[in-house]
PDB file of N, CA and C in Angstrom:
ATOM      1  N   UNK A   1     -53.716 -55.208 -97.785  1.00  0.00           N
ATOM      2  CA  UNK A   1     -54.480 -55.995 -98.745  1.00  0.00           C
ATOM      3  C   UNK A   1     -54.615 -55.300-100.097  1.00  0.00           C
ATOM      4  N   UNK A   2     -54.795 -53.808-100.034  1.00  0.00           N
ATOM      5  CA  UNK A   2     -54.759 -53.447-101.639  1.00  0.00           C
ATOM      6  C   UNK A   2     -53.075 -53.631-102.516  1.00  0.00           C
ATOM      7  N   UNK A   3     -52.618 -53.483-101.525  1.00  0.00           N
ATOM      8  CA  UNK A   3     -50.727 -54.095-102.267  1.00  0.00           C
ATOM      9  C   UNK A   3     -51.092 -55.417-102.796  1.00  0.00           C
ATOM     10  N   UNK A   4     -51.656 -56.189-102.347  1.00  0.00           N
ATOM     11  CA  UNK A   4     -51.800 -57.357-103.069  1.00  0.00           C
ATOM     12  C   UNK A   4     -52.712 -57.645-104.262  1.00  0.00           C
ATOM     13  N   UNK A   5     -54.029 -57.007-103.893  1.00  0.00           N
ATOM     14  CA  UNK A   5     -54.884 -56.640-105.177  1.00  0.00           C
ATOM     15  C   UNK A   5     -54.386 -55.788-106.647  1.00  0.00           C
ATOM     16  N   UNK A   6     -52.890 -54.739-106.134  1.00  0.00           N
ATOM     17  CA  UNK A   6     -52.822 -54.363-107.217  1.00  0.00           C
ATOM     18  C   UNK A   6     -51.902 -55.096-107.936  1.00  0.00           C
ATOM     19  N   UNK A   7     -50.807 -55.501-107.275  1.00  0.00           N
ATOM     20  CA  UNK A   7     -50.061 -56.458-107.773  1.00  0.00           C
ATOM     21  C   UNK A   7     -50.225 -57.573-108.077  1.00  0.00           C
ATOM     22  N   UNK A   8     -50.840 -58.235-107.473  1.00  0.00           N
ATOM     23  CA  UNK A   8     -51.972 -59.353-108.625  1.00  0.00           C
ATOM     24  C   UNK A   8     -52.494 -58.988-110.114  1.00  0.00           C
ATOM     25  N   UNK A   9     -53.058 -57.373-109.902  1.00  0.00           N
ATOM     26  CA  UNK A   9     -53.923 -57.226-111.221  1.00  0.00           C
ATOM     27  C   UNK A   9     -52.866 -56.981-112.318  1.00  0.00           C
ATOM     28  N   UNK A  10     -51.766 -56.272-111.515  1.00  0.00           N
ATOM     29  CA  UNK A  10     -50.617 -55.994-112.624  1.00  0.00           C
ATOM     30  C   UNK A  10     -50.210 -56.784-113.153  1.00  0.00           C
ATOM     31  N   UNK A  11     -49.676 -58.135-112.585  1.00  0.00           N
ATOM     32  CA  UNK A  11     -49.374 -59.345-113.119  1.00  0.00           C
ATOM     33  C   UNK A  11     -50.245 -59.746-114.070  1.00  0.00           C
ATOM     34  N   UNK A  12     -51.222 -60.133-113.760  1.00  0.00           N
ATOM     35  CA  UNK A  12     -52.204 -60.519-114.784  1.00  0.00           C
ATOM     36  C   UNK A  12     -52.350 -60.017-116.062  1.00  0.00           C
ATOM     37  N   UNK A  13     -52.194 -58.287-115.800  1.00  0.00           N
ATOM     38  CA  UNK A  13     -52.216 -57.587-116.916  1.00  0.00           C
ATOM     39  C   UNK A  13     -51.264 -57.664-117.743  1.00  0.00           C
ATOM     40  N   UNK A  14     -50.245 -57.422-117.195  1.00  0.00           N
ATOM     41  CA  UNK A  14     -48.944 -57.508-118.213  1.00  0.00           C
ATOM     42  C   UNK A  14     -48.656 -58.866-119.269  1.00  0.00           C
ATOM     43  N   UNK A  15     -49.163 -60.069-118.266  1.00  0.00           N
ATOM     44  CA  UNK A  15     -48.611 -61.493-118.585  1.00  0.00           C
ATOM     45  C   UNK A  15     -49.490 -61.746-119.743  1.00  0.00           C
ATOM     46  N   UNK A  16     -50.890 -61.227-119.906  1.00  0.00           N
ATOM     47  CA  UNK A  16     -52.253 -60.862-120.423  1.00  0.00           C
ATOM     48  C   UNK A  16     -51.359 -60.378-121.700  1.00  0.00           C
ATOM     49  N   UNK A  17     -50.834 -59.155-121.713  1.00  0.00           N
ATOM     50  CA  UNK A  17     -50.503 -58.055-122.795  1.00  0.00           C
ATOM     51  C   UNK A  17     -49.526 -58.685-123.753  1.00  0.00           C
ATOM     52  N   UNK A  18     -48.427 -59.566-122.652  1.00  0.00           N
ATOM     53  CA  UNK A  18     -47.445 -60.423-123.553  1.00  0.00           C
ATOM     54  C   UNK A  18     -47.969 -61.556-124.338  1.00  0.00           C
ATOM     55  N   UNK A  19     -48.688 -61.880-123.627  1.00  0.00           N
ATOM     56  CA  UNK A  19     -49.847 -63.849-124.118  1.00  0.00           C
ATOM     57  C   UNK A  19     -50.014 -62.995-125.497  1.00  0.00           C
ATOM     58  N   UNK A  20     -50.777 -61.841-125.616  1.00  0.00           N
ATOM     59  CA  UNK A  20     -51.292 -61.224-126.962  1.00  0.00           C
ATOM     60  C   UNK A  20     -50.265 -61.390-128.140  1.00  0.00           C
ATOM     61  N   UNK A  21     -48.802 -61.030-127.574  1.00  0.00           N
ATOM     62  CA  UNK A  21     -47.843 -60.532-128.547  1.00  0.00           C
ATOM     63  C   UNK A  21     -46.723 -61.448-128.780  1.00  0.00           C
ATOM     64  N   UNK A  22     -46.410 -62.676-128.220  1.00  0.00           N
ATOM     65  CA  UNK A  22     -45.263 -63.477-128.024  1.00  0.00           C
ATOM     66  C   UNK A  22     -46.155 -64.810-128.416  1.00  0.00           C
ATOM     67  N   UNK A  23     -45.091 -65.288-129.332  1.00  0.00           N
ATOM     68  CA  UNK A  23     -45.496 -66.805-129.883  1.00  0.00           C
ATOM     69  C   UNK A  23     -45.639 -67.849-128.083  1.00  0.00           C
ATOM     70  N   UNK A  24     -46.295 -68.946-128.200  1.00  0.00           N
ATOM     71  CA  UNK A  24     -46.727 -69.440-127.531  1.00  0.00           C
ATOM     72  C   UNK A  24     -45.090 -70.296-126.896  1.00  0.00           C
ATOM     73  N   UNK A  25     -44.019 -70.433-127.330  1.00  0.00           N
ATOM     74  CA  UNK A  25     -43.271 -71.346-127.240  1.00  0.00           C
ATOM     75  C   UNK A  25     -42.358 -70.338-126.664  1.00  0.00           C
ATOM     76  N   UNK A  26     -42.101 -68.890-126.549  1.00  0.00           N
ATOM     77  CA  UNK A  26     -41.120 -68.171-126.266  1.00  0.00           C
ATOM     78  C   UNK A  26     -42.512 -68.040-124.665  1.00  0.00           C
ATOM     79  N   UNK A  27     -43.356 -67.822-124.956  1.00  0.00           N
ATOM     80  CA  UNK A  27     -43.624 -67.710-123.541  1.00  0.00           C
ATOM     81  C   UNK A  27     -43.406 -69.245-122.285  1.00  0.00           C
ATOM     82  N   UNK A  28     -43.214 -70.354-122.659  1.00  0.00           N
ATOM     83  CA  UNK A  28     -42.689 -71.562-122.039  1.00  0.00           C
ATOM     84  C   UNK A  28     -41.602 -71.354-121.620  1.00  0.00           C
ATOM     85  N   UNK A  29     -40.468 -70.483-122.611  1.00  0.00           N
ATOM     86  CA  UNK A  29     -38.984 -70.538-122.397  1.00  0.00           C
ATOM     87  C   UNK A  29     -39.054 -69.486-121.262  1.00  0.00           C
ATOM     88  N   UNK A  30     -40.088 -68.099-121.473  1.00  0.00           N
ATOM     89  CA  UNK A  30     -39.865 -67.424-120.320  1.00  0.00           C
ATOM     90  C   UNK A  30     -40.380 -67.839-118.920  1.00  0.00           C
ATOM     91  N   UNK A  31     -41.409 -68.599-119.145  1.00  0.00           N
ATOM     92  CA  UNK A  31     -41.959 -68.674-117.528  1.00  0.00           C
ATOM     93  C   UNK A  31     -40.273 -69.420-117.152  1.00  0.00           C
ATOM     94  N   UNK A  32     -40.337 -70.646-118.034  1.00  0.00           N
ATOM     95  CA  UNK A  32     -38.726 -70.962-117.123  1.00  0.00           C
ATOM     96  C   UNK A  32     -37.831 -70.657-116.910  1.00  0.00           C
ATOM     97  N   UNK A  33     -37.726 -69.216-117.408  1.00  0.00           N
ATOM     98  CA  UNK A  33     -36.252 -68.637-117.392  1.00  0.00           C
ATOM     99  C   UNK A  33     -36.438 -67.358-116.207  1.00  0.00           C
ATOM    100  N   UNK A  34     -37.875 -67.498-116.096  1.00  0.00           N
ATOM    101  CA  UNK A  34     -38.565 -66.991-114.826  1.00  0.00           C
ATOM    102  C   UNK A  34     -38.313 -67.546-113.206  1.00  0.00           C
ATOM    103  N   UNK A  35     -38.275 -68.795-113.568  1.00  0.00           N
ATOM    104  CA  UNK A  35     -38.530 -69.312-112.431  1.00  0.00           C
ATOM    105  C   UNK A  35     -36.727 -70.207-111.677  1.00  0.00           C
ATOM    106  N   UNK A  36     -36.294 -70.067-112.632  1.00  0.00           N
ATOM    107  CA  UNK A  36     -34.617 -70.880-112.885  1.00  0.00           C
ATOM    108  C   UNK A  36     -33.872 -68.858-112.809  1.00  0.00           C
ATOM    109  N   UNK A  37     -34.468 -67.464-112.357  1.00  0.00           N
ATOM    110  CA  UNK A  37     -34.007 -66.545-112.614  1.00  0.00           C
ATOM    111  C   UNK A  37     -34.346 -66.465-110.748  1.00  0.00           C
ATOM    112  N   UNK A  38     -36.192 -66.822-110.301  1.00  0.00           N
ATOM    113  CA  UNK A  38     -36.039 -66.572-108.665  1.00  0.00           C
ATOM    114  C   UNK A  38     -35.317 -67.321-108.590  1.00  0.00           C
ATOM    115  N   UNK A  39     -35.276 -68.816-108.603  1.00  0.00           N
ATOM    116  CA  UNK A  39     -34.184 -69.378-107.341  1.00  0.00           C
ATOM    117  C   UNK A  39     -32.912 -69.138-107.324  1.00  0.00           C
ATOM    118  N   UNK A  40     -32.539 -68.751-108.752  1.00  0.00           N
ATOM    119  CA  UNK A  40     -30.612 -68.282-108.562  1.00  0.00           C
ATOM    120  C   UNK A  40     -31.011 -66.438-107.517  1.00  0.00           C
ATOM    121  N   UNK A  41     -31.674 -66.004-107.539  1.00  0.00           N
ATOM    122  CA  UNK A  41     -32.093 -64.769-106.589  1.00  0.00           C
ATOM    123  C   UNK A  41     -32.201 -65.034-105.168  1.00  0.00           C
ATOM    124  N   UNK A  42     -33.032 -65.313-105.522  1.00  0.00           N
ATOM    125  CA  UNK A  42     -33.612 -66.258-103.596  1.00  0.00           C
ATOM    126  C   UNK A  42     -32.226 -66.842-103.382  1.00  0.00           C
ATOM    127  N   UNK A  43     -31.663 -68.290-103.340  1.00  0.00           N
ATOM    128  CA  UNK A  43     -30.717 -68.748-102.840  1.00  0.00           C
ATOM    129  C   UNK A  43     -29.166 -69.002-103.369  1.00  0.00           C
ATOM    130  N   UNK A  44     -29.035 -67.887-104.540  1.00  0.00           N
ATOM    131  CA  UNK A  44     -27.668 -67.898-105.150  1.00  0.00           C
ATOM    132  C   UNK A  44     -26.935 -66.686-105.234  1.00  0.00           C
ATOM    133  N   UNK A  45     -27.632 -65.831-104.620  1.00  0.00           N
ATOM    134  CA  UNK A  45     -27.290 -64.447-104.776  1.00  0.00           C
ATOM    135  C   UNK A  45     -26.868 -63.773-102.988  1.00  0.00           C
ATOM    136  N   UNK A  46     -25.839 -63.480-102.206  1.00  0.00           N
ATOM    137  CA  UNK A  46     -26.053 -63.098-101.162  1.00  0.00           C
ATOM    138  C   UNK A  46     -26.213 -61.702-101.107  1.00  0.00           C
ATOM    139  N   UNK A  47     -26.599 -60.810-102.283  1.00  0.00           N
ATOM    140  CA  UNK A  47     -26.845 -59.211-102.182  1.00  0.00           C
ATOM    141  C   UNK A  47     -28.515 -59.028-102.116  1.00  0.00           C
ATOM    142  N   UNK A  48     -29.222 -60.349-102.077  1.00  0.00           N
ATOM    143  CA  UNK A  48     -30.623 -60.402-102.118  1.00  0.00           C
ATOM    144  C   UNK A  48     -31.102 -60.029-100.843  1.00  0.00           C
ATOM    145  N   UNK A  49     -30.444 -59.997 -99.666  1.00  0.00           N
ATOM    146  CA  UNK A  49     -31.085 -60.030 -98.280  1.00  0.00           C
ATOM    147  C   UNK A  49     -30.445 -59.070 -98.029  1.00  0.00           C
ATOM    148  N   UNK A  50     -29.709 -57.783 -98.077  1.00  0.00           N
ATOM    149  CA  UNK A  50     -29.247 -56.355 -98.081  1.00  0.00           C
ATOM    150  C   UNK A  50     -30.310 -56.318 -98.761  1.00  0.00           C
ATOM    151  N   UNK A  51     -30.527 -56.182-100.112  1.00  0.00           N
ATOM    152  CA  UNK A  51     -31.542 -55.122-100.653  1.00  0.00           C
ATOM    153  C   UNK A  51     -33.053 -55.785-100.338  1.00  0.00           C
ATOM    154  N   UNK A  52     -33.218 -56.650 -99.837  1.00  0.00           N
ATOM    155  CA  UNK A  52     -34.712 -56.786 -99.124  1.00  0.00           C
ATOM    156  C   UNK A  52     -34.938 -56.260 -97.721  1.00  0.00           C
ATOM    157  N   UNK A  53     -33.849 -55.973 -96.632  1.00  0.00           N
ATOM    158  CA  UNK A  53     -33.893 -55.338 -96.006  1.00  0.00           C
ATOM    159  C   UNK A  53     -34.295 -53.957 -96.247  1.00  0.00           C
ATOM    160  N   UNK A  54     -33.323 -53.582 -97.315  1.00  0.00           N
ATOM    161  CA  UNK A  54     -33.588 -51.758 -97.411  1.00  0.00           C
ATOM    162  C   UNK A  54     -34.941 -51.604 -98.329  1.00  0.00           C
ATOM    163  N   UNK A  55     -35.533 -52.339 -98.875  1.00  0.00           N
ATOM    164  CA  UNK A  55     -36.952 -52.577 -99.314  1.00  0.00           C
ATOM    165  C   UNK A  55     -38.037 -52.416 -98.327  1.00  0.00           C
ATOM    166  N   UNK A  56     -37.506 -53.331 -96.993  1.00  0.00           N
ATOM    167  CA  UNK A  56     -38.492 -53.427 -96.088  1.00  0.00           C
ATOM    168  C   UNK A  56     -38.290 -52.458 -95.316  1.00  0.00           C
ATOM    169  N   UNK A  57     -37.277 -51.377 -95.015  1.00  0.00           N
ATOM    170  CA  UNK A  57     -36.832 -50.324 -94.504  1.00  0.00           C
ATOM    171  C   UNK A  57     -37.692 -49.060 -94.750  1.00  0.00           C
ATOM    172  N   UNK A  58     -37.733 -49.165 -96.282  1.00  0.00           N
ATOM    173  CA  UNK A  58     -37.937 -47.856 -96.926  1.00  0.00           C
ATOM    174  C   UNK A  58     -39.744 -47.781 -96.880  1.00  0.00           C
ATOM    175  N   UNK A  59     -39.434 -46.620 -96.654  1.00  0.00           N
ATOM    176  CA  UNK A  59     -41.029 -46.248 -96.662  1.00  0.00           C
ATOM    177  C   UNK A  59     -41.336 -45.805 -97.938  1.00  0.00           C
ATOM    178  N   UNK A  60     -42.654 -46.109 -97.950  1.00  0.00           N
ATOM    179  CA  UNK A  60     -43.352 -45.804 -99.364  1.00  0.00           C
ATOM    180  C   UNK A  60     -43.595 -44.267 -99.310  1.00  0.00           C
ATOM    181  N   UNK A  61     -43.770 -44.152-100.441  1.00  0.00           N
ATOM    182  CA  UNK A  61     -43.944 -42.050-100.720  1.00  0.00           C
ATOM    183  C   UNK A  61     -45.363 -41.590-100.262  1.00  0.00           C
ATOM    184  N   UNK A  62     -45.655 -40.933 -99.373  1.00  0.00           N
ATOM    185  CA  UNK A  62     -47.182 -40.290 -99.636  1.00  0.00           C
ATOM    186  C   UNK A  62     -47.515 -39.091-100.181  1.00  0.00           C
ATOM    187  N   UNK A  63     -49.087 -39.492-100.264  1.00  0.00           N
ATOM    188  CA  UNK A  63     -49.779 -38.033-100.672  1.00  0.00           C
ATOM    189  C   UNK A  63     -50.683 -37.403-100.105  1.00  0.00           C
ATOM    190  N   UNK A  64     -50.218 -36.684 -98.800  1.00  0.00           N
ATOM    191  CA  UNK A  64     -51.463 -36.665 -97.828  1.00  0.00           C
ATOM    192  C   UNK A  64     -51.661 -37.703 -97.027  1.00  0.00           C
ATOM    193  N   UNK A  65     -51.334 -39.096 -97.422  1.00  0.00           N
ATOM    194  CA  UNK A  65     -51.737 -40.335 -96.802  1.00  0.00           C
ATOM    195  C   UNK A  65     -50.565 -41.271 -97.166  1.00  0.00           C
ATOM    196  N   UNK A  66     -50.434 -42.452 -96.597  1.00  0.00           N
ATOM    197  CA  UNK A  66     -49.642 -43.405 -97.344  1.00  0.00           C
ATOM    198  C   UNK A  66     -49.483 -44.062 -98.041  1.00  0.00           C
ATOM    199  N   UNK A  67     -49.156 -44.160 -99.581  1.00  0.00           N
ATOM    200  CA  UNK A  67     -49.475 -45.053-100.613  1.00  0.00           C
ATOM    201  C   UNK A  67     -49.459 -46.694-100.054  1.00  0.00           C
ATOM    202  N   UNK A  68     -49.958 -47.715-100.450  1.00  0.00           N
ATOM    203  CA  UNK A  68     -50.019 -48.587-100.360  1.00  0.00           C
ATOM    204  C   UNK A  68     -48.191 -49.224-100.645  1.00  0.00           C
ATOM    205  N   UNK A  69     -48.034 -50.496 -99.944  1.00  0.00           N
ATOM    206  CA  UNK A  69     -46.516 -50.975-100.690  1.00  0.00           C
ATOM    207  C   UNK A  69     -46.288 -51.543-101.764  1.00  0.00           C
ATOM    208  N   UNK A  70     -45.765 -51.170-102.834  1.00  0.00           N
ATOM    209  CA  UNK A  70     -46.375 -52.245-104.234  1.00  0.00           C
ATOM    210  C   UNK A  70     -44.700 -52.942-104.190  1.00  0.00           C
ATOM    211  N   UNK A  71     -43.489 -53.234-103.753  1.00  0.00           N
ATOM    212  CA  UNK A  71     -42.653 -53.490-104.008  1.00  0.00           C
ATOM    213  C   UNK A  71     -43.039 -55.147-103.735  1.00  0.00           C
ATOM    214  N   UNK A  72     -43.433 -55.428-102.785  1.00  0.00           N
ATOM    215  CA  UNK A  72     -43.463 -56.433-102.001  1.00  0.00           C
ATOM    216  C   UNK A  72     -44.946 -56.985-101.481  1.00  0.00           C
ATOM    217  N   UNK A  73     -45.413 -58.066-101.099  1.00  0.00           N
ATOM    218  CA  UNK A  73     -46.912 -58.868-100.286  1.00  0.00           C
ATOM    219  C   UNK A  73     -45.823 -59.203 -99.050  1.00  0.00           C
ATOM    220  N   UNK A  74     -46.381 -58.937 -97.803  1.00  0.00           N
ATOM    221  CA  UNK A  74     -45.868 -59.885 -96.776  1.00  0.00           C
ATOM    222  C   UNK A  74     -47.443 -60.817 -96.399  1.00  0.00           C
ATOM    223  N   UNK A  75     -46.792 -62.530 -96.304  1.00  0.00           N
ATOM    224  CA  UNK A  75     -48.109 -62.963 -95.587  1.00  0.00           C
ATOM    225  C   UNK A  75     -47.394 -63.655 -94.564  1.00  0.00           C
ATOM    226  N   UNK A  76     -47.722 -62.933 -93.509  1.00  0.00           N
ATOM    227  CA  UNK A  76     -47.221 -63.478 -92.290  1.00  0.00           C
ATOM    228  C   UNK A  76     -45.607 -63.257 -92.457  1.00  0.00           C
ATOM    229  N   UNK A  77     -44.884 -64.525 -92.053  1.00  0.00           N
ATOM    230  CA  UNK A  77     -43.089 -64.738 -92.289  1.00  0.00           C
ATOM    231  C   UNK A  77     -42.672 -64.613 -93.680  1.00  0.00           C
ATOM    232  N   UNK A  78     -43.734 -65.039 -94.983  1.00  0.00           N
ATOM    233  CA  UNK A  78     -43.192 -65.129 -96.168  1.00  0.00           C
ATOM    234  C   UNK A  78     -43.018 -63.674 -96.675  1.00  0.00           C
ATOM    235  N   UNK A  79     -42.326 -63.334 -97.357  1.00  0.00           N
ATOM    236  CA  UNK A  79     -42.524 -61.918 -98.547  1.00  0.00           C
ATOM    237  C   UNK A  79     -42.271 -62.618-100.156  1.00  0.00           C
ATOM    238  N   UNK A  80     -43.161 -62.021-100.537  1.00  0.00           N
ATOM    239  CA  UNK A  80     -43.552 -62.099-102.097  1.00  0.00           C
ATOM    240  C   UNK A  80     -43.095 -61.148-103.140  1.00  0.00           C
ATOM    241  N   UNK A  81     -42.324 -61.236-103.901  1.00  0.00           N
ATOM    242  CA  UNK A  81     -42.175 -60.066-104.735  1.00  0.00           C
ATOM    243  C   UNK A  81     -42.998 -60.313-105.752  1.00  0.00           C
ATOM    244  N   UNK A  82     -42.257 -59.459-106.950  1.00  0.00           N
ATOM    245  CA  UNK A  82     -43.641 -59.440-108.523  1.00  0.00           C
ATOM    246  C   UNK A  82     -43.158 -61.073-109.029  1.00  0.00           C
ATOM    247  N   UNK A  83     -41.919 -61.648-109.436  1.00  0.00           N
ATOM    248  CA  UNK A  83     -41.884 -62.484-109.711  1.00  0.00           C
ATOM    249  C   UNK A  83     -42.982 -63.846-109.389  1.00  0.00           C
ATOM    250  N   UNK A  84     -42.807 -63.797-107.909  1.00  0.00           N
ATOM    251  CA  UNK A  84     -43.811 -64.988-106.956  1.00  0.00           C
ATOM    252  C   UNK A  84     -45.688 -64.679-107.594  1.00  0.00           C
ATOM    253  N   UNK A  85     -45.860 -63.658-108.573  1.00  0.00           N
ATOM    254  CA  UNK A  85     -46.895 -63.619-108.665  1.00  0.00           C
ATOM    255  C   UNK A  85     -47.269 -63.397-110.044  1.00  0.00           C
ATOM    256  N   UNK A  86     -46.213 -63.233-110.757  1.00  0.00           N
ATOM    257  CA  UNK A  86     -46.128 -62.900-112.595  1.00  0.00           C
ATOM    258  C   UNK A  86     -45.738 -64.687-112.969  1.00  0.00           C
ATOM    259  N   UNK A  87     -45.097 -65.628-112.341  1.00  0.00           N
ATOM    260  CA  UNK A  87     -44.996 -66.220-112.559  1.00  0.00           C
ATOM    261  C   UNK A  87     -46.350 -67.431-113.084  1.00  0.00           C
ATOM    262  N   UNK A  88     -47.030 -67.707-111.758  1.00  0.00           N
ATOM    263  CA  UNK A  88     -48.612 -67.852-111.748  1.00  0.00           C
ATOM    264  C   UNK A  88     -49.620 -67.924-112.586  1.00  0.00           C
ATOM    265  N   UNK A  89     -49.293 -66.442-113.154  1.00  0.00           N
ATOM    266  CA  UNK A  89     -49.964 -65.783-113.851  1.00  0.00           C
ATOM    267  C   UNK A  89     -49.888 -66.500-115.594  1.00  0.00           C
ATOM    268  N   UNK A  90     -48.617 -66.660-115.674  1.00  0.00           N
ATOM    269  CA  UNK A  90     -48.556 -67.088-116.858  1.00  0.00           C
ATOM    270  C   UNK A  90     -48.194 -68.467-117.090  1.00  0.00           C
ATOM    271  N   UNK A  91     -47.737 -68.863-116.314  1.00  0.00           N
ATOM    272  CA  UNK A  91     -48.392 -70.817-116.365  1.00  0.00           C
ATOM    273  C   UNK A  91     -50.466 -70.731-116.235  1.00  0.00           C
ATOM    274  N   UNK A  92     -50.510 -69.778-115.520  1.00  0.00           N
ATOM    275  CA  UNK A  92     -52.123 -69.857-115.942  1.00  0.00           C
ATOM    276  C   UNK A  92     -52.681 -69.308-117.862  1.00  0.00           C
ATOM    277  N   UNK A  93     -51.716 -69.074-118.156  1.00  0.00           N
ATOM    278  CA  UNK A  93     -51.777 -68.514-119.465  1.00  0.00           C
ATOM    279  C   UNK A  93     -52.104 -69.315-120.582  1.00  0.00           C
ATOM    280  N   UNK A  94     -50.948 -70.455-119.747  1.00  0.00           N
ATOM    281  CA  UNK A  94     -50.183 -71.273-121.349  1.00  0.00           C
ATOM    282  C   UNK A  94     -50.984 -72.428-121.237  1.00  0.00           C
ATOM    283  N   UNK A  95     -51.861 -72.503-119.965  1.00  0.00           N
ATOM    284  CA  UNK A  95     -52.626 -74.296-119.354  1.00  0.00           C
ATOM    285  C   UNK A  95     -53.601 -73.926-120.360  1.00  0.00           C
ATOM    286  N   UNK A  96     -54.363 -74.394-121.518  1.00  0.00           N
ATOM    287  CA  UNK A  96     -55.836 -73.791-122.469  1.00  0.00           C
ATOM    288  C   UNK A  96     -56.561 -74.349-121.484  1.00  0.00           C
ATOM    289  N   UNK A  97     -57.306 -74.975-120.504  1.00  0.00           N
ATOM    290  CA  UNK A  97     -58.695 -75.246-119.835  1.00  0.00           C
ATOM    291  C   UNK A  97     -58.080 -74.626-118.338  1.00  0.00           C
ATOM    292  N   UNK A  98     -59.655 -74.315-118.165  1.00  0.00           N
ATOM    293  CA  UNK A  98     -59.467 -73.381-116.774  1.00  0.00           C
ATOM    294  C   UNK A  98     -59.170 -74.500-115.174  1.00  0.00           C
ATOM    295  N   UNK A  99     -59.812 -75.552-115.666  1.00  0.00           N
ATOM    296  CA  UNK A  99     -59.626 -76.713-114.479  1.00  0.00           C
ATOM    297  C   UNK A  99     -57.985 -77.395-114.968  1.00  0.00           C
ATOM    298  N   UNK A 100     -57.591 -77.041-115.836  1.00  0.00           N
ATOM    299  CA  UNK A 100     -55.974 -77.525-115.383  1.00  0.00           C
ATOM    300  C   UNK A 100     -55.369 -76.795-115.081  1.00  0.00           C
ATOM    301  N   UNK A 101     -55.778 -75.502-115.661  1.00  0.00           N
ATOM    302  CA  UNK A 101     -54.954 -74.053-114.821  1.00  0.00           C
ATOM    303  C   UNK A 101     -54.207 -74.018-113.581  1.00  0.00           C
ATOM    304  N   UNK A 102     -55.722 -74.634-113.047  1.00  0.00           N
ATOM    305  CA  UNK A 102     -55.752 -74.213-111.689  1.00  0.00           C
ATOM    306  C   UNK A 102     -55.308 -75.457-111.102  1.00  0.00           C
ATOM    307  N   UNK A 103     -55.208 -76.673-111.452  1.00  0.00           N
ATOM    308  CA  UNK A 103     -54.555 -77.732-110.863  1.00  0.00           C
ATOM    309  C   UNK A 103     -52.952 -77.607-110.789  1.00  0.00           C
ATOM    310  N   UNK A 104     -52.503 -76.826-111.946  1.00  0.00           N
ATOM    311  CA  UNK A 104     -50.979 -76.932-112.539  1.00  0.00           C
ATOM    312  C   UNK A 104     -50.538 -75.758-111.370  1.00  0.00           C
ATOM    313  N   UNK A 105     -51.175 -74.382-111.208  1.00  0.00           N
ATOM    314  CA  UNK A 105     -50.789 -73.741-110.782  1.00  0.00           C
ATOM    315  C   UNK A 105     -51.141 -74.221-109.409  1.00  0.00           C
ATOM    316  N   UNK A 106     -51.921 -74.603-108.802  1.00  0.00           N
ATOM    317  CA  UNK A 106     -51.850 -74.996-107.628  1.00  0.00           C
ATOM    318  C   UNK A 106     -50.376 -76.016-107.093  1.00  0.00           C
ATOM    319  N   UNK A 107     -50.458 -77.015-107.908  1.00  0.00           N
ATOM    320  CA  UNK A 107     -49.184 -77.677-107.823  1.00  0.00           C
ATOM    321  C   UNK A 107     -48.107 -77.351-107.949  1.00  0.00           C
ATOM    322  N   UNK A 108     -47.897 -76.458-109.157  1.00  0.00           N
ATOM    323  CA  UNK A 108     -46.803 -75.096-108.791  1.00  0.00           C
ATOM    324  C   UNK A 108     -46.125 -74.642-107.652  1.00  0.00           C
ATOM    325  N   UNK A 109     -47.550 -73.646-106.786  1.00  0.00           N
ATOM    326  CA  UNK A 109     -47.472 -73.107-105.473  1.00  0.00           C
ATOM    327  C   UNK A 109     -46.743 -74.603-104.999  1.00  0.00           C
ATOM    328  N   UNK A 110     -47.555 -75.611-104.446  1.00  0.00           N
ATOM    329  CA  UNK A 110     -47.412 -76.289-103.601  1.00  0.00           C
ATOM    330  C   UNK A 110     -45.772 -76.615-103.506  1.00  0.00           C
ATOM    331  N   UNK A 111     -45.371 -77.704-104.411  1.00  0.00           N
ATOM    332  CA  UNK A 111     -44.114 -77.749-104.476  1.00  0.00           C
ATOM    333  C   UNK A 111     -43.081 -76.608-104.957  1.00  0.00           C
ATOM    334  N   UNK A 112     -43.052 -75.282-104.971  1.00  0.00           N
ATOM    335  CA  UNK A 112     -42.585 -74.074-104.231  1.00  0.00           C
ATOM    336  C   UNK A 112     -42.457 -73.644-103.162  1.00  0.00           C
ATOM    337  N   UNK A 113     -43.844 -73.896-102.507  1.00  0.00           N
ATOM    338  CA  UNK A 113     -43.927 -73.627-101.027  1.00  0.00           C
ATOM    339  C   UNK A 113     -43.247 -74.878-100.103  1.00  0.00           C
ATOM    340  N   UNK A 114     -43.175 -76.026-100.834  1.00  0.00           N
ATOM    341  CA  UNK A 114     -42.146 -77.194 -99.795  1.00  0.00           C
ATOM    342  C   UNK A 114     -40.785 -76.979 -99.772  1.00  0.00           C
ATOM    343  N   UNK A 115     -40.502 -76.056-100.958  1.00  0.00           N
ATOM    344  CA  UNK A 115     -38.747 -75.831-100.782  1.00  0.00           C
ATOM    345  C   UNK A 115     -38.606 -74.922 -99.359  1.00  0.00           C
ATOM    346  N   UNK A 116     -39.853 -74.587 -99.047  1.00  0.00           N
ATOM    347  CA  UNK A 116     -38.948 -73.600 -97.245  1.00  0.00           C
ATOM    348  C   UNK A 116     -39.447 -74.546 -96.562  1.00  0.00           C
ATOM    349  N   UNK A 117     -39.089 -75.855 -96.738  1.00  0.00           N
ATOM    350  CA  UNK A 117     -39.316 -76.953 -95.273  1.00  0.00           C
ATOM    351  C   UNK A 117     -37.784 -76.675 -95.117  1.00  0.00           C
TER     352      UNK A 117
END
């Protein structure tokens, strides 16, 4: 659970740092060049499932203890990388009211999450 807390906050932060510095219209072109960049990854690429294996292989570095995994979220069967969560982040950026935010990005998820029917 803290792999997910930090990688959430990172997202936020970064997408946060760019919203500051990038005209409003180059950030539209990126969320989509974001999201038209996972699915040629996810299902156009067959070197994606070798290197998610050796992702899920590799152990994280410790110090005394085991760092948390920041490469990846597993929930349950799904795995999440930074994309699945930077993306989110900045369609929550570009929505100005907080109740469409969260409608757009919900609907987002949703019809994302129907492409693994």
């Amino acid at each position: 659970m803290p792999g997910v807390v930090l990688i959430a906050g990172a997202c936020l932060a970064i997408t946060g740092l760019v919203a500051g510095v990038a005209p409003r219209s180059w950030l539209t072109a990126g969320l989509v060049l974001l999201v038209v960049l996972d699915v040629i990854l996810v299902w156009g690429d067959r070197q994606v499932e070798p290197t998610m294996n050796a992702l899920q292989a590799a152990a994280p570095p410790t110090i005394g203890r085991p760092l948390p995994v920041l490469q990846q979220v597993d929930f349950g069967s799904a795995t999440m990388g930074w994309l699945d969560f930077a993306a989110p982040a900045l369609l929550g950026l570009l929505v100005q009211r907080r109740f469409a935010a969260g409608v757009a990005t919900g609907l987002a998820a949703g019809l994302w999450g129907c492409c693994f029917w």
